[in-house]
C-alpha atoms as a PDB file:
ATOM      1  CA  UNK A   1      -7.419 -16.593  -9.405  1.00  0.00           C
ATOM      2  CA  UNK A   2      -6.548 -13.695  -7.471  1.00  0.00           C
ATOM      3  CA  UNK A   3      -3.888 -11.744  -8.389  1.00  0.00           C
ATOM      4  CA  UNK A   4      -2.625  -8.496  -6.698  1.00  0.00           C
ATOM      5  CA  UNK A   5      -0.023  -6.188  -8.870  1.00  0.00           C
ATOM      6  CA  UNK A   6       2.052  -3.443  -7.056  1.00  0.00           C
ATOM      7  CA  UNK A   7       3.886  -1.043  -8.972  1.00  0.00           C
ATOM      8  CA  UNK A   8       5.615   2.679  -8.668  1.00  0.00           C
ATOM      9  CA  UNK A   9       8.018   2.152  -6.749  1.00  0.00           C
ATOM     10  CA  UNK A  10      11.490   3.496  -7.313  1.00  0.00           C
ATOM     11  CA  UNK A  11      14.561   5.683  -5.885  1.00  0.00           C
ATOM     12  CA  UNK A  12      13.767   9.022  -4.049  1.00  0.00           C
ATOM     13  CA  UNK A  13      15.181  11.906  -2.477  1.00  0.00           C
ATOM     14  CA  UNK A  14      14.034  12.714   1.151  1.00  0.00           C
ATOM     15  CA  UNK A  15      11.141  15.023   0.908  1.00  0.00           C
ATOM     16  CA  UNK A  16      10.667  13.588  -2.258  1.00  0.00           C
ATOM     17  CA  UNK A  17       7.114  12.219  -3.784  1.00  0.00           C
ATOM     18  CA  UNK A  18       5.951   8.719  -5.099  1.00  0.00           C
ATOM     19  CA  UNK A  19       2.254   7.098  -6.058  1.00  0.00           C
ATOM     20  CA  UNK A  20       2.282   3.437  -5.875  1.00  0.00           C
ATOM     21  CA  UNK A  21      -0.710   1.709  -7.609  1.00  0.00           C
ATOM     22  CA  UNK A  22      -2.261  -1.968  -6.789  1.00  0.00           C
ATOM     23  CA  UNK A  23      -4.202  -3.052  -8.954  1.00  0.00           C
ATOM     24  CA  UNK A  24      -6.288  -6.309  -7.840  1.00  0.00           C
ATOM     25  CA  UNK A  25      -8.445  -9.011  -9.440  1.00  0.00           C
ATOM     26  CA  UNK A  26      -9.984 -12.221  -8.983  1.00  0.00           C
ATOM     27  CA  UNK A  27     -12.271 -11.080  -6.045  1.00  0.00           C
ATOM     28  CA  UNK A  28     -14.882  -8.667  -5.555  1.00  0.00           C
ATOM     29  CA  UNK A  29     -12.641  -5.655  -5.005  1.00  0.00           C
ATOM     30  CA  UNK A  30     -15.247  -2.585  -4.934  1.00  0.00           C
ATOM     31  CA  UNK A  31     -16.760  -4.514  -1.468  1.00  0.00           C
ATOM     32  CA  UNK A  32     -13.179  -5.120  -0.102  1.00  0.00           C
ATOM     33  CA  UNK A  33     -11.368  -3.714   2.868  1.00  0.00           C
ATOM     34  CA  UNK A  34      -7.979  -2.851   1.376  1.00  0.00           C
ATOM     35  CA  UNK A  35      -4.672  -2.186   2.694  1.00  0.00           C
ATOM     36  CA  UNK A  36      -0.880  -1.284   1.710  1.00  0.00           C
ATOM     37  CA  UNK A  37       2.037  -2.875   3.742  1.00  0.00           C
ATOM     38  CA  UNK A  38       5.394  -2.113   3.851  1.00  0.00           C
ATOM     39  CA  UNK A  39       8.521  -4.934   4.953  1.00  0.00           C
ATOM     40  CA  UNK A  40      12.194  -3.113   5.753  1.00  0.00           C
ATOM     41  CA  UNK A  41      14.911  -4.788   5.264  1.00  0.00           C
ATOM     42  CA  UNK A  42      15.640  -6.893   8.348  1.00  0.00           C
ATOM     43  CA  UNK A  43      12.162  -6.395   9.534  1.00  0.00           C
ATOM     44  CA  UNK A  44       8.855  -7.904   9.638  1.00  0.00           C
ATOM     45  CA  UNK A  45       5.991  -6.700   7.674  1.00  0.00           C
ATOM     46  CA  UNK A  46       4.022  -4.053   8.565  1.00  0.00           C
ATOM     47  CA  UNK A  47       0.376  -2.618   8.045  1.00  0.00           C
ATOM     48  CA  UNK A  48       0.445   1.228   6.622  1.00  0.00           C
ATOM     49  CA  UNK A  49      -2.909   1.911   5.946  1.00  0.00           C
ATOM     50  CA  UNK A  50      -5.933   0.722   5.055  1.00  0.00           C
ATOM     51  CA  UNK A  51      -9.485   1.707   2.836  1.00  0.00           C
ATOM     52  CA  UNK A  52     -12.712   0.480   3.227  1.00  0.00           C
ATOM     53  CA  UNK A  53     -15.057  -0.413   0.400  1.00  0.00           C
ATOM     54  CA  UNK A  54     -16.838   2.955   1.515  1.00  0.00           C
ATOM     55  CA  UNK A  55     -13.635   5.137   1.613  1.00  0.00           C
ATOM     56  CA  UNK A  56     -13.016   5.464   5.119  1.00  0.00           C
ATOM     57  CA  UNK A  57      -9.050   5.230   5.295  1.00  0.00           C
ATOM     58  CA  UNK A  58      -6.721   4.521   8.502  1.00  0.00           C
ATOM     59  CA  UNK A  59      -3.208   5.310   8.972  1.00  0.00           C
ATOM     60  CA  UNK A  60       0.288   4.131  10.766  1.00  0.00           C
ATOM     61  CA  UNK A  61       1.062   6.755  12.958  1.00  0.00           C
ATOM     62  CA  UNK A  62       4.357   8.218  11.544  1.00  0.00           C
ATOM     63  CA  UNK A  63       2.795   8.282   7.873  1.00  0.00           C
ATOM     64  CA  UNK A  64      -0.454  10.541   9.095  1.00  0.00           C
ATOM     65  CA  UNK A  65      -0.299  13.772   7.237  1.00  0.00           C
ATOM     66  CA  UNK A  66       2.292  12.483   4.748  1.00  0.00           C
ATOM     67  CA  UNK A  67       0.841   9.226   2.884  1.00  0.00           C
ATOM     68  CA  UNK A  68      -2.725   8.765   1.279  1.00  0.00           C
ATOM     69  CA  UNK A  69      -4.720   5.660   0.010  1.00  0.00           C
ATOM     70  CA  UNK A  70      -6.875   6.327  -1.829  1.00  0.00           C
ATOM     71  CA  UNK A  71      -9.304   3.576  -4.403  1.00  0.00           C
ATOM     72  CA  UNK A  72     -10.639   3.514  -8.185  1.00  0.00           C
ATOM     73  CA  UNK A  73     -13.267   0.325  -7.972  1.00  0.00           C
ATOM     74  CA  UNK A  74     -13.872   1.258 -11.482  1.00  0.00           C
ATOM     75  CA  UNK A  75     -10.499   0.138 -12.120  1.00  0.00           C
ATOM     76  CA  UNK A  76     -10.282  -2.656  -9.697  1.00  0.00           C
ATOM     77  CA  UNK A  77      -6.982  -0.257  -8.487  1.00  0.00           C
ATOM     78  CA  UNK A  78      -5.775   1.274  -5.273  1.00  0.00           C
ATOM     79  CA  UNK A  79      -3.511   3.953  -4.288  1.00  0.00           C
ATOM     80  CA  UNK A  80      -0.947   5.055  -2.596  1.00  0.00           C
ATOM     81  CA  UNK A  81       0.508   8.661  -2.410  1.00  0.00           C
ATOM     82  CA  UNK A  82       3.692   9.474  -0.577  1.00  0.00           C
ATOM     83  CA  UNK A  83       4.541  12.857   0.224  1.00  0.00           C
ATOM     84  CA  UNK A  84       7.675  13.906   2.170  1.00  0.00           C
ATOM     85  CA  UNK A  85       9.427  10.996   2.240  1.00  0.00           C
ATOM     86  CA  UNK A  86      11.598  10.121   4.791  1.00  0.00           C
ATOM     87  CA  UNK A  87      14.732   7.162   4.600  1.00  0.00           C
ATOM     88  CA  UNK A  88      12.514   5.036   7.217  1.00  0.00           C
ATOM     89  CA  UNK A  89       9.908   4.562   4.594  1.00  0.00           C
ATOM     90  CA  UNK A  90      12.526   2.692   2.619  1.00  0.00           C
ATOM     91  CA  UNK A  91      11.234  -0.910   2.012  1.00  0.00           C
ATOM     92  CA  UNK A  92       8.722  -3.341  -0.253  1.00  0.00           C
ATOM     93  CA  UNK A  93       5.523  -2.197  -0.270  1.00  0.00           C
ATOM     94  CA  UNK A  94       2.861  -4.608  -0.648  1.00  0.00           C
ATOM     95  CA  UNK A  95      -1.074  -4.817  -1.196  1.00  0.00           C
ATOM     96  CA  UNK A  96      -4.014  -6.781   0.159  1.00  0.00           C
ATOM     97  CA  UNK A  97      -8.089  -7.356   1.056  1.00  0.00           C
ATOM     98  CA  UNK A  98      -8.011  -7.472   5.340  1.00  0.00           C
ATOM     99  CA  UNK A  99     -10.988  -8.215   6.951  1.00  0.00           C
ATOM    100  CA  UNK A 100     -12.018  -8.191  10.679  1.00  0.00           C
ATOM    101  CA  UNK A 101     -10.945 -11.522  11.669  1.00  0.00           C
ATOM    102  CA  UNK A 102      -7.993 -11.436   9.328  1.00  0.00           C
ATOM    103  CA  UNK A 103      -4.757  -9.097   8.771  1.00  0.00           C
ATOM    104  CA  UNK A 104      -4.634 -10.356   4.685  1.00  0.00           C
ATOM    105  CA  UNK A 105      -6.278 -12.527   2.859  1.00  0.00           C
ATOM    106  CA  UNK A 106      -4.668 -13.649  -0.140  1.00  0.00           C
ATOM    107  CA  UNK A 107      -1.369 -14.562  -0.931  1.00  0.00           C
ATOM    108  CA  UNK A 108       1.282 -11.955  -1.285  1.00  0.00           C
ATOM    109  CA  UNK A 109       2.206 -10.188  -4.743  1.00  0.00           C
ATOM    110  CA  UNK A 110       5.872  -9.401  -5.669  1.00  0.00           C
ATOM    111  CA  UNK A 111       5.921  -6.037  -4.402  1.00  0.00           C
ATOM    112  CA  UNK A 112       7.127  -2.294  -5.412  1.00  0.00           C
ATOM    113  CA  UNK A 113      10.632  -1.244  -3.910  1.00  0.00           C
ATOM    114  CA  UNK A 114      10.566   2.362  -2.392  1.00  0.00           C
ATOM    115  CA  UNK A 115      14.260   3.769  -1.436  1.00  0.00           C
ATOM    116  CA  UNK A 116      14.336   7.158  -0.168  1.00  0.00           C
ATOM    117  CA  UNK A 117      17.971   8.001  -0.250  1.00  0.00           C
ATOM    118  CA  UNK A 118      19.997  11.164  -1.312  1.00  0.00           C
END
C-alpha cells in the first residue's frame, strides 16, 4: 500500500527558512520521478518541483534560486528546502511519483501547511 507522509511545515516569517520532508513507501521509490506540490487557498494545485531517480531536479519559476529538492533513497525520503520565503508560498504542500504520461500517480497524502506571515 502506498503511503506518502509530508511533514515540516509550520508558521514563518518572510525571508524566513523551512525543510519539508516526504517520506514515501509502498513503491519502488529510489527509481521514481518525484515531485512536491503546493495548493493555496482558493486555488488549484500546483507542481513546484520535481527529482528524478538520478537527481536531476526542475523548478516553478518564482521558486528558482530560493527552494531545493533534494532525495535520500536510502531513506525512502525526499526534500524540500525553502529559503527566503515569501507570503505567496503560503499553502499545503504535498508529495508524489510523476511520470511522463502522468502529473501524479498515487493518491494524495494529508499534506504539511506552510504560512509565511509576519
Amino acid at each position: 500500500q502506498v503511503q506518502l507522509v509530508e511533514s515540516g511545515g509550520g508558521l514563518v516569517q518572510p525571508g524566513g527558512s523551512l525543510r519539508l520532508s516526504c517520506v514515501a513507501t509502498g513503491f519502488a521509490f529510489r527509481s521514481a520521478r518525484m515531485a512536491w506540490y503546493r495548493q493555496a487557498p482558493g486555488q488549484q494545485r500546483e507542481w513546484v518541483a520535481s527529482i528524478t531517480s538520478a537527481g536531476n531536479t526542475n523548478y516553478l519559476d518564482p521558486v528558482k534560486g530560493r527552494f531545493t529538492i533534494s532525495r535520500d533513497n536510502a531513506k525512502n525520503t525526499m526534500y524540500l528546502q525553502m529559503n527566503a520565503l515569501k507570503p505567496e508560498d503560503t499553502g499545503l504542500y504535498y508529495c508524489n511519483s510523476q511520470t511522463v504520461a502522468l502529473p501524479y500517480v498515487y493518491d494524495w497524502g494529508q499534506g504539511t501547511q506552510v504560512t509565511v506571515s509576519s
